[in-house]
N, C-alpha and C. Protein backbone atom coordinates (compact mmCIF):
# COMPACT_ATOMS: atom_id res chain seq x y z
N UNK A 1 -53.67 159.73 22.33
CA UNK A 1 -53.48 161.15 22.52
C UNK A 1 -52.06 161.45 22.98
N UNK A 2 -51.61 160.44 24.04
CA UNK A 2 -49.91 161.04 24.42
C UNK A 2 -49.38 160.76 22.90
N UNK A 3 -49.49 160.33 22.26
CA UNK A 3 -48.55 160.12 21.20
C UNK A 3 -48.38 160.84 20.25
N UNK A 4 -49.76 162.09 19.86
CA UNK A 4 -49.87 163.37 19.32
C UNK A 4 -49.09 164.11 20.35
N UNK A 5 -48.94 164.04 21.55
CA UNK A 5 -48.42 165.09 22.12
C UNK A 5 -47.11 165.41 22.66
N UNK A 6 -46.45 163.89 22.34
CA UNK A 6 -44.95 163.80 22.68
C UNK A 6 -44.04 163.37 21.83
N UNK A 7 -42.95 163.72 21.23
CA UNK A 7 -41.99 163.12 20.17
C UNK A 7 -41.84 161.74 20.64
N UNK A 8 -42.01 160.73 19.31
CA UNK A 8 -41.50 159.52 19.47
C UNK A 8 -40.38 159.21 20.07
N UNK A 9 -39.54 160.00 20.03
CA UNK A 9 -38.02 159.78 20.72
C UNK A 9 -38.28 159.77 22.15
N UNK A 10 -39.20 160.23 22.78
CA UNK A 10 -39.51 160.47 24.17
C UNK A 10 -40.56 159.33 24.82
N UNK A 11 -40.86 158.95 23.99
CA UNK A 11 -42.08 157.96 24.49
C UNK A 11 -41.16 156.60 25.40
N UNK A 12 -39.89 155.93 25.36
CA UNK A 12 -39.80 155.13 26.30
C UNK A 12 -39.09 155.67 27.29
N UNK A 13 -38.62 156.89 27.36
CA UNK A 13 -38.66 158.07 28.78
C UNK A 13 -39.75 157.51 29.25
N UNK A 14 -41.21 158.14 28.86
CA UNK A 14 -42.49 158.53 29.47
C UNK A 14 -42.95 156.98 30.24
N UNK A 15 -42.57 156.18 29.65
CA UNK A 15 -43.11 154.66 29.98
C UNK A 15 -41.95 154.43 31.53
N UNK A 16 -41.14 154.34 31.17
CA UNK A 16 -39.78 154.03 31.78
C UNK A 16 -40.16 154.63 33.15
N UNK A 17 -40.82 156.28 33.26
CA UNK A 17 -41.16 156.82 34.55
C UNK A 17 -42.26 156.45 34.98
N UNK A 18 -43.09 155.54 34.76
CA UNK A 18 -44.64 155.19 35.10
C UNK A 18 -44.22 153.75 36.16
N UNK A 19 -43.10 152.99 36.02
CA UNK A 19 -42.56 152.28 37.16
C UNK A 19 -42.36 152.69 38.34
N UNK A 20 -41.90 154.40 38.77
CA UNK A 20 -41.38 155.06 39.37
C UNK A 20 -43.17 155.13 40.36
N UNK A 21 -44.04 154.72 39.93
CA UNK A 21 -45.77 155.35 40.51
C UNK A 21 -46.38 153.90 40.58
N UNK A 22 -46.69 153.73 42.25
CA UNK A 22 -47.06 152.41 42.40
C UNK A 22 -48.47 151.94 41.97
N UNK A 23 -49.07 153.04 41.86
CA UNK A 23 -50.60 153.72 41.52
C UNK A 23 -50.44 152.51 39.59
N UNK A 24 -49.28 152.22 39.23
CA UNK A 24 -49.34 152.04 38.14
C UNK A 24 -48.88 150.43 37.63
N UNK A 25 -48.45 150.12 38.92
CA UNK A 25 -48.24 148.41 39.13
C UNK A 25 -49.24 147.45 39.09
N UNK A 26 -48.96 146.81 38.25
CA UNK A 26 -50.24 145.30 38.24
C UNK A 26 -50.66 145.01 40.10
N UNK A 27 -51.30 143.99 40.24
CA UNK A 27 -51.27 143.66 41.41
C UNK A 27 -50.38 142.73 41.53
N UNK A 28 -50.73 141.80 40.41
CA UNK A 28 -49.25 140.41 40.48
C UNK A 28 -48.00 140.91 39.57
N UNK A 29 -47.05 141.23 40.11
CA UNK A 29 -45.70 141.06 39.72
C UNK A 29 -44.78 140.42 39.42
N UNK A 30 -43.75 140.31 38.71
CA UNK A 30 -42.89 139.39 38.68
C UNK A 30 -41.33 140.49 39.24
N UNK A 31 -40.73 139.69 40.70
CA UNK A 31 -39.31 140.56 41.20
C UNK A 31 -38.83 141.24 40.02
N UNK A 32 -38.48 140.96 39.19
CA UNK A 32 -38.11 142.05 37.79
C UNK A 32 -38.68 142.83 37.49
N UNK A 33 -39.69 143.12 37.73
CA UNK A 33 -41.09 144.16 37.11
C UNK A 33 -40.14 145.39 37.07
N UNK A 34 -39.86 146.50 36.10
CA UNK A 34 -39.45 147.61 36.23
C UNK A 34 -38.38 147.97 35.78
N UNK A 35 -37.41 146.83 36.23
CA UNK A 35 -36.09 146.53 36.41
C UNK A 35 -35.10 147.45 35.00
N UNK A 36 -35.81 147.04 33.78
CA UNK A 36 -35.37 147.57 32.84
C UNK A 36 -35.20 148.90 32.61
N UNK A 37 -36.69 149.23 32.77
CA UNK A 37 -36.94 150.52 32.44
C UNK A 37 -36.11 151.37 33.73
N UNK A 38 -36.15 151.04 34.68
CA UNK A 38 -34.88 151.61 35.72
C UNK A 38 -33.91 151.89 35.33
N UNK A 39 -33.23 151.01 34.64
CA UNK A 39 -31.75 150.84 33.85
C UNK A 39 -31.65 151.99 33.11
N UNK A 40 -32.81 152.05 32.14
CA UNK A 40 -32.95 153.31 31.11
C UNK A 40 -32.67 154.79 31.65
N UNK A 41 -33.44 154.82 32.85
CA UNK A 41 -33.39 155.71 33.78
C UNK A 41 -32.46 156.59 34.42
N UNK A 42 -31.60 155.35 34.83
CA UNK A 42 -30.25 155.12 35.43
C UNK A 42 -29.12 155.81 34.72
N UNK A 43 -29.57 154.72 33.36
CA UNK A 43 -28.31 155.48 32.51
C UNK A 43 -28.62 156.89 31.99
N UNK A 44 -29.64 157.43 32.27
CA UNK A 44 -30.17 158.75 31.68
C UNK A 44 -29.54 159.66 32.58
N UNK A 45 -30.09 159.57 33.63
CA UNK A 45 -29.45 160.42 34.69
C UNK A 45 -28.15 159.94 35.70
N UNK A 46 -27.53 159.06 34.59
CA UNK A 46 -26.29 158.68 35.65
C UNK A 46 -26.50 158.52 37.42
N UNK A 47 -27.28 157.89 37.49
CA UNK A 47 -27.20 157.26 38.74
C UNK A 47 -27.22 155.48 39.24
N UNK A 48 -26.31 155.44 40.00
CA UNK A 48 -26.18 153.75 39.91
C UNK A 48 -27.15 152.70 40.12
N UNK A 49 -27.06 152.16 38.75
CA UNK A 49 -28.17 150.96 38.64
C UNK A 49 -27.88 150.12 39.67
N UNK A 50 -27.50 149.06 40.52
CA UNK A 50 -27.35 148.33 41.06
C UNK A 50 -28.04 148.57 42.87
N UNK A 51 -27.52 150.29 43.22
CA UNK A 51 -28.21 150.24 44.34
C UNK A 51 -29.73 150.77 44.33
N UNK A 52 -29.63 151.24 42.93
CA UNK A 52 -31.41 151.55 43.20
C UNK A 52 -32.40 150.34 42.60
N UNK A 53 -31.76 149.26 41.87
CA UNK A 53 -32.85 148.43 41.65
C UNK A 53 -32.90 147.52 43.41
N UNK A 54 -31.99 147.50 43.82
CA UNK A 54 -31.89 146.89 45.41
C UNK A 54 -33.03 147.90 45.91
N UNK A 55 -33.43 149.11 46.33
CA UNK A 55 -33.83 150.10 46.81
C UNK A 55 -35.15 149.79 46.12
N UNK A 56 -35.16 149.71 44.86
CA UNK A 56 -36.87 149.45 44.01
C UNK A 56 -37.27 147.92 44.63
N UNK A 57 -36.64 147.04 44.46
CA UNK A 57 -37.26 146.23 44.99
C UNK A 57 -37.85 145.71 46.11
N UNK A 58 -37.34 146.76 47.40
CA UNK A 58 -37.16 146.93 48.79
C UNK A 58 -39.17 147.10 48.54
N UNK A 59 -38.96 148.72 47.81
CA UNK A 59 -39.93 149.45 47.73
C UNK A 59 -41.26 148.61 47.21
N UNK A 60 -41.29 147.82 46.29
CA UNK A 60 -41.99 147.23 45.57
C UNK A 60 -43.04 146.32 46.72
N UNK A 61 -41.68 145.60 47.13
CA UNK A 61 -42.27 144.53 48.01
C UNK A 61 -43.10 144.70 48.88
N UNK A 62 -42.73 146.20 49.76
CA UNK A 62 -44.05 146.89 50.45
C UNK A 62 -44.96 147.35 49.83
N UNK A 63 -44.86 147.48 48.91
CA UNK A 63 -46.24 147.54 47.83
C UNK A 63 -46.18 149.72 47.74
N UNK A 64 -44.81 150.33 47.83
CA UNK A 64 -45.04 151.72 47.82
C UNK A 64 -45.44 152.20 49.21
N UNK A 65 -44.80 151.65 50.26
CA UNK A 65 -45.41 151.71 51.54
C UNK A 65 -44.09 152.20 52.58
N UNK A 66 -43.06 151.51 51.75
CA UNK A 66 -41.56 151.99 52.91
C UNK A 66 -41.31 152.98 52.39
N UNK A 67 -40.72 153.64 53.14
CA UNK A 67 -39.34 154.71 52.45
C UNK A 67 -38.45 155.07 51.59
N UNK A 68 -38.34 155.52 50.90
CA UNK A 68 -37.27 155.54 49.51
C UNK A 68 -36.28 156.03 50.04
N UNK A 69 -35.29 154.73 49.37
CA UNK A 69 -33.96 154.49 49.97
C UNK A 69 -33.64 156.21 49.11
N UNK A 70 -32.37 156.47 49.53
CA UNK A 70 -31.72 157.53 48.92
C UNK A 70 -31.13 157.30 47.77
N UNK A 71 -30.79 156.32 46.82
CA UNK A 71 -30.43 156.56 44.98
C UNK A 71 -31.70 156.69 45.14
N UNK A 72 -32.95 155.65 45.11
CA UNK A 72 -34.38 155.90 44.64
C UNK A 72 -34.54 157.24 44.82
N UNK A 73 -34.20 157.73 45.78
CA UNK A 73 -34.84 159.31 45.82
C UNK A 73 -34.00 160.03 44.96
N UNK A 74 -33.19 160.04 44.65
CA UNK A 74 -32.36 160.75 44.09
C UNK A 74 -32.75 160.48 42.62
N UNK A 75 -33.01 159.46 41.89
CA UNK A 75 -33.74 159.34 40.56
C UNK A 75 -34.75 159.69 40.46
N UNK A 76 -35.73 159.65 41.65
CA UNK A 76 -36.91 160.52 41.46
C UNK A 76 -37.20 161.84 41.48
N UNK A 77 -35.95 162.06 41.97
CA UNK A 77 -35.72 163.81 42.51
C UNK A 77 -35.38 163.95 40.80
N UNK A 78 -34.75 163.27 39.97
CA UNK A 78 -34.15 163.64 38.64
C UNK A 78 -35.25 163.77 37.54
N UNK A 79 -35.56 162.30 37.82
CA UNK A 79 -37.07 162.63 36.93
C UNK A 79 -38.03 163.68 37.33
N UNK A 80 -38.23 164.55 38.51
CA UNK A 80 -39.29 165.29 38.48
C UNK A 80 -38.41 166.57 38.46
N UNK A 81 -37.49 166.24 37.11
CA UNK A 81 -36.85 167.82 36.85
C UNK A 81 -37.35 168.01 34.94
N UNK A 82 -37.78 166.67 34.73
CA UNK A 82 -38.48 166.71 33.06
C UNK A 82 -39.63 167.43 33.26
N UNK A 83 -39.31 168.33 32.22
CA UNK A 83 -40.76 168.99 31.72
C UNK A 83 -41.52 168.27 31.35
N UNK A 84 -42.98 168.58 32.05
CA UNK A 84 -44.25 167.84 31.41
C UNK A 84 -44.56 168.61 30.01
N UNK A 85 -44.70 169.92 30.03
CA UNK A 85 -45.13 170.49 28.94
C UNK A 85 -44.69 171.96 28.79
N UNK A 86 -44.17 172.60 27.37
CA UNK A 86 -44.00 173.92 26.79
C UNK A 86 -45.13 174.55 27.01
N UNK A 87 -46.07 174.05 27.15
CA UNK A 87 -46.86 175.24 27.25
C UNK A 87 -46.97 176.47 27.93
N UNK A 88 -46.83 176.20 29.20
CA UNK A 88 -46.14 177.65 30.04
C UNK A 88 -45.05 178.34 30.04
N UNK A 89 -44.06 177.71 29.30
CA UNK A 89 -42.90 178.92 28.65
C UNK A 89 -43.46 179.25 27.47
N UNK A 90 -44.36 179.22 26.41
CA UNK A 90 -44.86 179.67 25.40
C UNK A 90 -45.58 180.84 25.91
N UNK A 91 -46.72 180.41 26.76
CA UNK A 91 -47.81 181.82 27.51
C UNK A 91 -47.14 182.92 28.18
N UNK A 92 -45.55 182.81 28.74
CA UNK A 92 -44.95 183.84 29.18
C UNK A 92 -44.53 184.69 28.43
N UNK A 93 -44.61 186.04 28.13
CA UNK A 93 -44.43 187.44 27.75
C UNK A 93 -43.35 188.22 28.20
């Protein structure tokens, strides 16, 4: 169904932000887990790869339990500026 509902061009966006939700982590990991799709991220919204995979992995290790360093927050602050969906600028009049 996401795949009827999102342009192919967008689909390793959509994946890439599901690292960002611990709710969405295996239980066993490997220290790299993410790492990539961060990068993608990174370079999307120009923010520096190097201190936020330090900051993700901080995060990881507590299992989503510490604090998000400030790049992490700041990429998450970026990603929750993508629209989920047109549909509510369509219904407005």
């Amino acid at each position: 169904m996401t795949a009827r509902l999102q342009p192919e061009s967008q689909s390793e966006l959509s994946n890439a932000v599901e690292v960002l939700e611990p709710n969405s982590w295996p239980q066993e990991m490997a220290v790299e887990h993410g790492e990539v799709e961060l990068r993608l991220l990174c370079d999307r919204f120009m923010v520096p790869v190097s201190e936020v995979i330090h900051e993700y992995r901080d995060y990881k290790e507590s299992q989503g339990k510490r604090k998000l360093g400030e790049k992490l927050k700041k990429l998450i602050n970026c990603v929750n500026t993508l629209p989920v969906s047109a549909a509510c600028c369509e219904r407005v009049q």
